[in-house]
N, C-alpha and C. Protein backbone atom coordinates (compact mmCIF):
# COMPACT_ATOMS: atom_id res chain seq x y z
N UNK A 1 88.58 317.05 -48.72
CA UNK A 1 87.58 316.64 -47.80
C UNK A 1 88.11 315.46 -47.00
N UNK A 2 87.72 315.46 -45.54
CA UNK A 2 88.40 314.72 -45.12
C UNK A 2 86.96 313.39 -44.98
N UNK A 3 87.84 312.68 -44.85
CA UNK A 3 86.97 311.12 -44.51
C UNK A 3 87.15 310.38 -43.42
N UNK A 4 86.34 310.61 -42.17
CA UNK A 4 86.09 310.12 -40.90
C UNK A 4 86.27 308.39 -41.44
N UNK A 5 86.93 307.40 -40.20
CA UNK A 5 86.69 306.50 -40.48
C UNK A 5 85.13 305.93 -39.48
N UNK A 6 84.55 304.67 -39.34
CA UNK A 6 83.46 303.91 -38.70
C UNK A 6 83.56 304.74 -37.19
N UNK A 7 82.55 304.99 -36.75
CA UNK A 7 82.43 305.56 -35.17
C UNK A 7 81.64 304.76 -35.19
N UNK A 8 81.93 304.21 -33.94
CA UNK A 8 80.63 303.38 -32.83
C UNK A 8 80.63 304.44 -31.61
N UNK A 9 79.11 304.16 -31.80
CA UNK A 9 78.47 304.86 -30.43
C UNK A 9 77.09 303.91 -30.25
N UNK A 10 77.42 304.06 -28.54
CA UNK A 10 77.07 303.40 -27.54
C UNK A 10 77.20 301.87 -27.99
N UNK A 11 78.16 301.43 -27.63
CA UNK A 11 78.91 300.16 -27.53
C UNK A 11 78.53 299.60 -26.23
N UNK A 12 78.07 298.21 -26.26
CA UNK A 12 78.63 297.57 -24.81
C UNK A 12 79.60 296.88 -24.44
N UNK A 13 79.76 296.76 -23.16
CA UNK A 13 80.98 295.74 -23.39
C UNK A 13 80.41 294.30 -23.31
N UNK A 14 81.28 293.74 -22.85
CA UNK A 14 80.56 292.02 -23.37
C UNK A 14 80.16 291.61 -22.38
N UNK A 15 79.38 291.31 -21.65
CA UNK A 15 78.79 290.78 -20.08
C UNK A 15 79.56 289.54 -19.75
N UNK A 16 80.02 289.54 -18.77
CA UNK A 16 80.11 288.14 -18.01
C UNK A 16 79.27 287.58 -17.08
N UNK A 17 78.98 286.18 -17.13
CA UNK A 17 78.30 285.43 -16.27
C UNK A 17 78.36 286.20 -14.98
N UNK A 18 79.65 286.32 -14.27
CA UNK A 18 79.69 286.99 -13.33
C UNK A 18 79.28 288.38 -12.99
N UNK A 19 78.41 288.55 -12.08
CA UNK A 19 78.30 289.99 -11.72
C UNK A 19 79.73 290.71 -11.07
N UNK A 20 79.35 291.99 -11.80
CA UNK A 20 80.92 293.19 -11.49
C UNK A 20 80.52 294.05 -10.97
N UNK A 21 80.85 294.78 -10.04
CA UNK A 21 80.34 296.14 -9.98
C UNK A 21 80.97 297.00 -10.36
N UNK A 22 80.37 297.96 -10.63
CA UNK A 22 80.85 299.48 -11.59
C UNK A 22 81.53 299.71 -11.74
N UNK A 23 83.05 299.89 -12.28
CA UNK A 23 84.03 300.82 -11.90
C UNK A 23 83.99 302.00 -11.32
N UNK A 24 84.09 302.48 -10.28
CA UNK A 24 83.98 304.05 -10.35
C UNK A 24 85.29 304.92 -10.06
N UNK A 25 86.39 304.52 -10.08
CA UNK A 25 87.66 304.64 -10.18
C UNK A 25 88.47 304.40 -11.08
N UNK A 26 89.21 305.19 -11.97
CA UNK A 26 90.31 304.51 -12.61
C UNK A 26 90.86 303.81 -11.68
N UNK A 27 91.93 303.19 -12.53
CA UNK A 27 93.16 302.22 -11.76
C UNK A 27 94.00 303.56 -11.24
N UNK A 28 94.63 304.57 -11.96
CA UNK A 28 95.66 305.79 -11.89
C UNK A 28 94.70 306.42 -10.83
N UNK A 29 93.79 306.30 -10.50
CA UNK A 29 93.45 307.71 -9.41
C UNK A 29 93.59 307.02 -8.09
N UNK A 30 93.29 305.54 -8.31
CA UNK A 30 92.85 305.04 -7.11
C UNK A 30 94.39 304.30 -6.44
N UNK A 31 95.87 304.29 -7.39
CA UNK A 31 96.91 304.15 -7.29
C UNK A 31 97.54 305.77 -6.17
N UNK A 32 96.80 306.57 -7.15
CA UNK A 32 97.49 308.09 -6.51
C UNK A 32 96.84 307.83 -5.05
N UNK A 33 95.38 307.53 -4.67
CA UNK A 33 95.12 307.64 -3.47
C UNK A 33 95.76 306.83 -2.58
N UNK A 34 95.92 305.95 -3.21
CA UNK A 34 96.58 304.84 -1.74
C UNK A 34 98.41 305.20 -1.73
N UNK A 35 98.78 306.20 -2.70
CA UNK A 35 99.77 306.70 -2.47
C UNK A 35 99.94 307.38 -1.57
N UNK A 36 98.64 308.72 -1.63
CA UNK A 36 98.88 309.32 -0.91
C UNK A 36 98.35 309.34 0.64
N UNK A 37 97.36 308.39 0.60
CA UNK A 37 97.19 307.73 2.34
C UNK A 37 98.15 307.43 2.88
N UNK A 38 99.39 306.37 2.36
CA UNK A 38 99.96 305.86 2.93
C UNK A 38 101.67 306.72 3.38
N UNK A 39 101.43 307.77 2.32
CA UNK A 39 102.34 308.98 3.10
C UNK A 39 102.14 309.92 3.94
N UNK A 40 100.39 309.78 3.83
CA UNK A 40 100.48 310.86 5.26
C UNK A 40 99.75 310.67 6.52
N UNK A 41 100.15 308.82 6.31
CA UNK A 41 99.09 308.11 7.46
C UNK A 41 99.85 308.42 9.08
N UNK A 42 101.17 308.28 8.57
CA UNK A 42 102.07 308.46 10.10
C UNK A 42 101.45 310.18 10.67
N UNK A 43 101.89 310.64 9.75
CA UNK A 43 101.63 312.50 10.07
C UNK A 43 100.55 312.52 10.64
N UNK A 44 99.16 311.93 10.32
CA UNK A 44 97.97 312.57 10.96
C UNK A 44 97.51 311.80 11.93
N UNK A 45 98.37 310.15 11.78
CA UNK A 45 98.47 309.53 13.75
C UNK A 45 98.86 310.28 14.49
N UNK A 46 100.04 310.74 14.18
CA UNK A 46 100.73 311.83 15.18
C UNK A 46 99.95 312.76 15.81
N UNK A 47 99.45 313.65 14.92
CA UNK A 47 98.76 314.48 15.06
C UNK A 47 97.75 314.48 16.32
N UNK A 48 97.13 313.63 15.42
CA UNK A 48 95.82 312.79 16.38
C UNK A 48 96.06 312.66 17.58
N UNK A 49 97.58 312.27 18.17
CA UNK A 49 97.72 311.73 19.39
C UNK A 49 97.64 312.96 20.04
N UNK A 50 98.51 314.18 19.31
CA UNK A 50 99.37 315.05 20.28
C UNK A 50 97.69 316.16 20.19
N UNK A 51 97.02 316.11 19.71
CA UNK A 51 95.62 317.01 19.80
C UNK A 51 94.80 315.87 21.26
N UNK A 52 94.98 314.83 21.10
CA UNK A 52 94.17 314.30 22.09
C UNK A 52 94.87 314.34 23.65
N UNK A 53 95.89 314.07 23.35
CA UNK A 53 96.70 314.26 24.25
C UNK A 53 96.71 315.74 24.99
N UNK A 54 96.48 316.91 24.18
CA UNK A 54 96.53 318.29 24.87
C UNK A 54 95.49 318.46 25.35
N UNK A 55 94.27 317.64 24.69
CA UNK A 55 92.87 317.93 25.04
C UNK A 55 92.78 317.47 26.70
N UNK A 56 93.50 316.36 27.13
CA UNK A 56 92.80 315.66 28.28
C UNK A 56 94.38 316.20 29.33
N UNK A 57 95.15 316.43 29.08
CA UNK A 57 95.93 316.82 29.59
C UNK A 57 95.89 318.32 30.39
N UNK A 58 95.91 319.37 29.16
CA UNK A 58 95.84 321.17 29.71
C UNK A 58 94.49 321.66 29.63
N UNK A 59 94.19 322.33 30.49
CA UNK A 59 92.96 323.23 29.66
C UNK A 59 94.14 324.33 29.04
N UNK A 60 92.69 324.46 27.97
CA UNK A 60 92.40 325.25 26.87
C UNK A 60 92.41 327.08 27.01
N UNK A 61 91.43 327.34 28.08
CA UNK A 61 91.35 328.29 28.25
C UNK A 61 91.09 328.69 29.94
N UNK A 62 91.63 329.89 30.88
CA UNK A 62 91.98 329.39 32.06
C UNK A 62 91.06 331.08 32.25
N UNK A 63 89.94 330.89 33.17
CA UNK A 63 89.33 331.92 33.16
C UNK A 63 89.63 333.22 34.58
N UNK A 64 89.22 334.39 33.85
CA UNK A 64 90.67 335.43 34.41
C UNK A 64 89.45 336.24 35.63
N UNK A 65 88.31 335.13 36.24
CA UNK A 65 87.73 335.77 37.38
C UNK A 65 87.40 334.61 38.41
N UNK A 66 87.07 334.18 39.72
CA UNK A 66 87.10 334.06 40.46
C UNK A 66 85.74 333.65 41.17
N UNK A 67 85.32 332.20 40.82
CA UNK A 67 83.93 331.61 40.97
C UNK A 67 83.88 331.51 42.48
N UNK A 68 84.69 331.89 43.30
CA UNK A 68 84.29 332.08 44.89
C UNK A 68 83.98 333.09 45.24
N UNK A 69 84.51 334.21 44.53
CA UNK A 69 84.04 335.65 44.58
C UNK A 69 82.91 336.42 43.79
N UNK A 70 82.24 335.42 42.74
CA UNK A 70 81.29 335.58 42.23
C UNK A 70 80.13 335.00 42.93
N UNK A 71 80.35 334.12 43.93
CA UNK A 71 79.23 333.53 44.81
C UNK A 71 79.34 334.16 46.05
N UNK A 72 80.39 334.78 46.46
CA UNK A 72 79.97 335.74 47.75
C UNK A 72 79.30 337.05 47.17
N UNK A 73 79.53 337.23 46.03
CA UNK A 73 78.76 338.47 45.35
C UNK A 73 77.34 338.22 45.33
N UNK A 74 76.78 337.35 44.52
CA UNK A 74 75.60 336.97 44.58
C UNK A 74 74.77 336.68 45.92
N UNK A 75 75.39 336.21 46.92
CA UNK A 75 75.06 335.81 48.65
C UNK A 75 74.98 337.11 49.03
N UNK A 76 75.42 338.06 48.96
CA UNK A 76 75.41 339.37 49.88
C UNK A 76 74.01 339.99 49.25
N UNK A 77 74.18 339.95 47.37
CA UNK A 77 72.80 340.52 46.94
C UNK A 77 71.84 339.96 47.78
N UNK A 78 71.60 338.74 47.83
CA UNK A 78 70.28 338.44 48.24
C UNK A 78 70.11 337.99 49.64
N UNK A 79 71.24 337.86 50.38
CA UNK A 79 70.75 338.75 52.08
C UNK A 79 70.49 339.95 52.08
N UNK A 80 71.27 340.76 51.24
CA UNK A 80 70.56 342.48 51.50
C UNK A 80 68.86 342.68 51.02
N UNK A 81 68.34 341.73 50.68
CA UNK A 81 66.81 341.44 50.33
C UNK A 81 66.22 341.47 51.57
N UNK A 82 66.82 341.06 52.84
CA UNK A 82 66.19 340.66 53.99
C UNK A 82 66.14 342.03 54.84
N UNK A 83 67.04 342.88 54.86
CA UNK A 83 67.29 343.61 55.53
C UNK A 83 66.58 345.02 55.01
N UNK A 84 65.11 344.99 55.19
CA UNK A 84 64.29 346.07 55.51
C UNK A 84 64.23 347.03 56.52
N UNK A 85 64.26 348.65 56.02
CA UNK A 85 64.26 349.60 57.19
C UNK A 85 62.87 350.40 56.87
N UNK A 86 62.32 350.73 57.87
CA UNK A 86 60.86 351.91 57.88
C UNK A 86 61.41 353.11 57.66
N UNK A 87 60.14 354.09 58.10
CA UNK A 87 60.80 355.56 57.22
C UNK A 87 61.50 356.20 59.12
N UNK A 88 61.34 355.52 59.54
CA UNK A 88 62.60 356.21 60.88
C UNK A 88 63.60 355.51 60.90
N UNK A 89 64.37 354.17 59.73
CA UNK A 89 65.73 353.81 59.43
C UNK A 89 65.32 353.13 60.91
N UNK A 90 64.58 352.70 61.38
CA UNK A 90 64.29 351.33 61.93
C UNK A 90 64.25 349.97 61.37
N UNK A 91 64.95 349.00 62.23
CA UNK A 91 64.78 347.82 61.13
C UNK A 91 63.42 346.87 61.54
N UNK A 92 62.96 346.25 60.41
CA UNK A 92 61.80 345.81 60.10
C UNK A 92 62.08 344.59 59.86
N UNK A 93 61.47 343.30 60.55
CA UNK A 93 61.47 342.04 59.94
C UNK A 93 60.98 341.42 58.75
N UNK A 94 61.57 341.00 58.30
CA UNK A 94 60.93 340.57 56.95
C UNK A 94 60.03 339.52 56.99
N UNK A 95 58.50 339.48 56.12
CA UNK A 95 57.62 338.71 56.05
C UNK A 95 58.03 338.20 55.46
N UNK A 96 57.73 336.67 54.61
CA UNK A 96 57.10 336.15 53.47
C UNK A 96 56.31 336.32 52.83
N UNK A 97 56.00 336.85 51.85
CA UNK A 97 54.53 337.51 50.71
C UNK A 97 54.80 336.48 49.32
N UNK A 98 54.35 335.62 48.98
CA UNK A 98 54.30 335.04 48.06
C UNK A 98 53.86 335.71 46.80
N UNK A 99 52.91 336.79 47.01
CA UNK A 99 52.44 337.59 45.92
C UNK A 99 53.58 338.63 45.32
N UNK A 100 54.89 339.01 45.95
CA UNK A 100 55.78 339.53 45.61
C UNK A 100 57.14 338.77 45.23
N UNK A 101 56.70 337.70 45.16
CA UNK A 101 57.64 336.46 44.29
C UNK A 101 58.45 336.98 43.23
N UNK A 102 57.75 337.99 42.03
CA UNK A 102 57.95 337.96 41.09
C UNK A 102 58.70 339.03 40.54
N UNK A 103 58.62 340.32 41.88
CA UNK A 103 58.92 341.86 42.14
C UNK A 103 60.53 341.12 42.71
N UNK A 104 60.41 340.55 43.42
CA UNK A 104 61.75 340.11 44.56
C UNK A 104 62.88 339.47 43.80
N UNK A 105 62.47 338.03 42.89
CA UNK A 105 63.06 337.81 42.02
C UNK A 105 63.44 338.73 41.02
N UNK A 106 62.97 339.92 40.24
CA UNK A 106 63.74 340.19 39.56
C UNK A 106 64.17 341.41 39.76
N UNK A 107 64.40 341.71 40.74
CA UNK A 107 64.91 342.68 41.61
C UNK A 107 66.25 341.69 42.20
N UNK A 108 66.47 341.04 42.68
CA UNK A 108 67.78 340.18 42.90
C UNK A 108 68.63 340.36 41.88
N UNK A 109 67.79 339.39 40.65
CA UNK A 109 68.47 339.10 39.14
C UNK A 109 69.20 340.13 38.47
N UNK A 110 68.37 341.50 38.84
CA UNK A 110 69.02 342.98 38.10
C UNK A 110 69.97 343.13 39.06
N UNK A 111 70.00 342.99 40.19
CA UNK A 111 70.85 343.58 41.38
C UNK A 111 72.58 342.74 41.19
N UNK A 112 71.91 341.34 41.03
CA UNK A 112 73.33 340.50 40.91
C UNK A 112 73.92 340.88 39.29
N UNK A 113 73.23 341.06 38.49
CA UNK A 113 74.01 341.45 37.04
C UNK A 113 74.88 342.44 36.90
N UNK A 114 73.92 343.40 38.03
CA UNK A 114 74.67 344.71 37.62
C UNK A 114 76.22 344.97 38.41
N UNK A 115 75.80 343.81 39.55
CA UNK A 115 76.88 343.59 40.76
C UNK A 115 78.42 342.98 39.47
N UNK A 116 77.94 342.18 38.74
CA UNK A 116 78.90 341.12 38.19
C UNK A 116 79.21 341.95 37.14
N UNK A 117 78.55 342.88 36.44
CA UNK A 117 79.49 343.70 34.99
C UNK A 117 80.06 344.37 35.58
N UNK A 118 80.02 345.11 37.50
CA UNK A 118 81.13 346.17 38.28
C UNK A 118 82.35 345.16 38.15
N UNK A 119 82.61 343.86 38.09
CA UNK A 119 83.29 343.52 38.26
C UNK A 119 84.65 343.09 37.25
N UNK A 120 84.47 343.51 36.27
CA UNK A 120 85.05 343.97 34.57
C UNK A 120 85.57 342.70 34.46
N UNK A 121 84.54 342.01 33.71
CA UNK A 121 85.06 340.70 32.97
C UNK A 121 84.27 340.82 31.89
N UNK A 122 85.81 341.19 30.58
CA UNK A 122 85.63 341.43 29.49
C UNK A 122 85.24 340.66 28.83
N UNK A 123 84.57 340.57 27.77
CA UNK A 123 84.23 339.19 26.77
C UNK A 123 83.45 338.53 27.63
N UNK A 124 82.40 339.04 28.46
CA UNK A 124 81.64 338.33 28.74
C UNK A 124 79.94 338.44 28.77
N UNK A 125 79.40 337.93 28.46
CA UNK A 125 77.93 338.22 28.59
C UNK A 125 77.32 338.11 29.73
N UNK A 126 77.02 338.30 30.62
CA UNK A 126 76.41 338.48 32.23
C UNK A 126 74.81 338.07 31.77
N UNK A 127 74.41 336.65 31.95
CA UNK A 127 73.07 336.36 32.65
C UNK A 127 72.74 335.61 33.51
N UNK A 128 71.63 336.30 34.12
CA UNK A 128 71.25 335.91 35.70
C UNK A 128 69.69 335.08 35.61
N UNK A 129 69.07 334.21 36.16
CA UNK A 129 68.30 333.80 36.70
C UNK A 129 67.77 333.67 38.34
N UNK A 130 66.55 333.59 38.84
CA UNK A 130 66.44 334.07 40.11
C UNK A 130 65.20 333.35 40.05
N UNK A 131 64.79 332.34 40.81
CA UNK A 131 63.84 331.65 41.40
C UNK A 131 63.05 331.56 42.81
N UNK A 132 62.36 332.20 43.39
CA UNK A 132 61.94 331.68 44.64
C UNK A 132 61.17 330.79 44.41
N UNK A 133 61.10 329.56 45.31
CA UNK A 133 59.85 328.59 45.66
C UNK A 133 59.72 328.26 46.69
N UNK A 134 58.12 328.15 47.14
CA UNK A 134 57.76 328.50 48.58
C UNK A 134 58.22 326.56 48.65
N UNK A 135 58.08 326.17 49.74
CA UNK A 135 58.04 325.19 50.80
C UNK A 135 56.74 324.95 51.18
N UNK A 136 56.50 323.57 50.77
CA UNK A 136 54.80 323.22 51.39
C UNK A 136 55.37 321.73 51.09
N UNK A 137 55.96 321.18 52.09
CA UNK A 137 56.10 320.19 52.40
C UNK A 137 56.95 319.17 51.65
N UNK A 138 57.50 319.44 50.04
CA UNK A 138 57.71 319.19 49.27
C UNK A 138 59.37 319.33 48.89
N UNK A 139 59.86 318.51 47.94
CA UNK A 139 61.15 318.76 47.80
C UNK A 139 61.14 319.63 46.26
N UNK A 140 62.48 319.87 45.81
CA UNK A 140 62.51 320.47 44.50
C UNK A 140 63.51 319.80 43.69
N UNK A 141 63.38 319.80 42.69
CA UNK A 141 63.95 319.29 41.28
C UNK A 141 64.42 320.50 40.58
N UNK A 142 65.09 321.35 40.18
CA UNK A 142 65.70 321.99 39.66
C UNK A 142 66.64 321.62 38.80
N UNK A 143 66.39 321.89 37.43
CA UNK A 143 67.01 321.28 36.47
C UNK A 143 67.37 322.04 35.10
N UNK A 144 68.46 322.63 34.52
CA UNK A 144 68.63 323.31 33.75
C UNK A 144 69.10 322.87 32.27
N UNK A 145 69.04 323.15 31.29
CA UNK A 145 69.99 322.26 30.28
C UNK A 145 70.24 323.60 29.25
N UNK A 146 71.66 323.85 28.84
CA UNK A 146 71.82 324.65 28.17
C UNK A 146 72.58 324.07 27.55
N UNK A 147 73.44 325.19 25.76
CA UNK A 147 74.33 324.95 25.04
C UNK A 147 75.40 325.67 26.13
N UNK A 148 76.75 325.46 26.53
CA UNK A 148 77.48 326.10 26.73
C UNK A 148 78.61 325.22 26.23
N UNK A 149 79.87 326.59 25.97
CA UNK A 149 81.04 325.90 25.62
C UNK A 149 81.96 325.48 26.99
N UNK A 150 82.18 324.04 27.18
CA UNK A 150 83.00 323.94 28.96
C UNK A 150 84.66 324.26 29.34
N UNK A 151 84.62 324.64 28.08
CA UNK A 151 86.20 325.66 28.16
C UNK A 151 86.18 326.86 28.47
N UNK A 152 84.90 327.76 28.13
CA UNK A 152 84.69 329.25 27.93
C UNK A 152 84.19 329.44 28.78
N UNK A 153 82.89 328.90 28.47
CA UNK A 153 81.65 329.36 29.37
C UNK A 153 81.10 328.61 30.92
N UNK A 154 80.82 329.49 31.73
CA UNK A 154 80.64 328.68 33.10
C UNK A 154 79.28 329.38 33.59
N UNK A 155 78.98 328.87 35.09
CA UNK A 155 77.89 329.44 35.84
C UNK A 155 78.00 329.06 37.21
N UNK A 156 77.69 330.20 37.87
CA UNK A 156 77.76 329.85 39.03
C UNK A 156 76.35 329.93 40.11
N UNK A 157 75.98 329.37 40.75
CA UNK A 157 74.67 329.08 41.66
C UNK A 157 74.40 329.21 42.86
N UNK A 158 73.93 330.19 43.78
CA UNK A 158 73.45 330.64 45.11
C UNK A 158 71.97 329.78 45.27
N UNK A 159 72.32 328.76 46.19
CA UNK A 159 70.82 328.64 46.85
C UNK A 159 70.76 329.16 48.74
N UNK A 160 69.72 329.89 48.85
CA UNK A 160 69.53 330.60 50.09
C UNK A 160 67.96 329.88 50.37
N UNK A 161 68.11 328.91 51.44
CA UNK A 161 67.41 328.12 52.18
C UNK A 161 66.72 328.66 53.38
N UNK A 162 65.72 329.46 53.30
CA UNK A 162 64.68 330.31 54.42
C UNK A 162 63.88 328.98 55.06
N UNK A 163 63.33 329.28 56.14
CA UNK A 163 62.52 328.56 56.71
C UNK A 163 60.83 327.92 55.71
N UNK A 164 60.90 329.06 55.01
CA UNK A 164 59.41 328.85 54.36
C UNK A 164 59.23 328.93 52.20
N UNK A 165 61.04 329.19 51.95
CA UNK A 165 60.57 329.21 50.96
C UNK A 165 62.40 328.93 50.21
N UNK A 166 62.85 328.71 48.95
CA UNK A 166 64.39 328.78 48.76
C UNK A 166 64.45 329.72 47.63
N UNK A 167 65.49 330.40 47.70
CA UNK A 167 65.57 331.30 46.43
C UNK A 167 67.12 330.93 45.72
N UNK A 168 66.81 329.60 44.60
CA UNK A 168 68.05 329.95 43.75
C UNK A 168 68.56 330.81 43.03
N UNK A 169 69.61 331.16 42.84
CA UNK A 169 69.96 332.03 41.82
C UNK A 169 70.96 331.86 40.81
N UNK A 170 70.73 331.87 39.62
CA UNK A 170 72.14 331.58 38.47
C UNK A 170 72.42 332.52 37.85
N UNK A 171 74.09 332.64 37.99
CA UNK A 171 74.71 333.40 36.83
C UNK A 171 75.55 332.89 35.67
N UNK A 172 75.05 332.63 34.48
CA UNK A 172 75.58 332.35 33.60
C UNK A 172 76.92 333.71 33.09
N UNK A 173 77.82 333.13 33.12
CA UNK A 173 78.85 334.21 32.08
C UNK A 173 79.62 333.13 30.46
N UNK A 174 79.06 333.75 29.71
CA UNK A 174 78.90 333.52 28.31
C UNK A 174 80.21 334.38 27.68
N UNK A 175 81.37 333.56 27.29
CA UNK A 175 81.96 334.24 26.85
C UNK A 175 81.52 334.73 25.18
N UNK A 176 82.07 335.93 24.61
CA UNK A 176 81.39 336.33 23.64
C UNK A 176 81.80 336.10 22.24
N UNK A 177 83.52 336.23 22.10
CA UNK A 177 84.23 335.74 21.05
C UNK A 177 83.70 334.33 20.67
């Protein structure tokens, strides 16, 4: 039979006058860490520089369509709004109808989307917005706030300035990856 010698359990240690705070580190772990900070402090300055450095220097990603040709696209949709013919292919001036605000707008919006997926830009999500607001003396505030990524994702904006009313229009392209 064997014979354990005296166990103490829960011992304190001896207090000092002075307050200590906790250990919460060995000495050996907290030796290994400042070991190993101080070997791989150069490496991830470096690093640091040459990531910040690429950031403000290159873009990232260089997009493979043509934001002048996406705004003459959108401009032609919505002059061809104006250009009404009767049933003898006579042309007809166009009114202002405020009550068809809502028919006109999204009749543009479908017209320019469908204009911008003819135009095969892959990886991209095609959305449009389309606003008319009449003119009564007043200015406009137009103000949008989205998540987009400013490497990927862009938008481009048609405003068409009539005598009596303005119709903005936005195309967001959302890349998808």
């Amino acid at each position: 039979m064997a014979n354990w010698g005296g166990v103490k359990i829960g011992t304190k240690q001896p207090q000092n006058n002075a307050k200590q705070a906790p250990m919460r580190f060995s000495d050996t772990l907290t030796a290994a860490l400042a070991n190993r900070k101080n070997k791989y402090k150069d490496v991830s300055k470096d690093l640091n520089n040459l990531i910040n450095r690429e950031e403000s220097e290159n873009e990232i990603f260089v997009a493979n369509y043509s934001i002048r040709k996406i705004k003459a696209t959108i401009a032609r949709v919505v002059k061809q709004q104006f250009i009404l013919r009767n049933e003898e292919g006579q042309p007809v001036k166009w009114v202002y109808d405020p009550e068809k605000n809502l028919e006109m707008s999204q009749t543009i919006a479908k017209a320019v989307k469908d204009r911008l997926r003819n135009l095969n830009l892959p990886r991209y999500r095609i959305v449009c917005f389309c606003s008319i607001v009449e003119k009564q003396l007043q200015g406009l505030h137009y103000k949008m706030k989205y998540i987009l990524d400013p490497y990927m994702d862009n938008y481009v904006q048609y405003v068409y300035d009539g005598a009596l009313f303005w119709i903005i229009t936005t195309a967001f392209l959302v890349h998808k990856d």
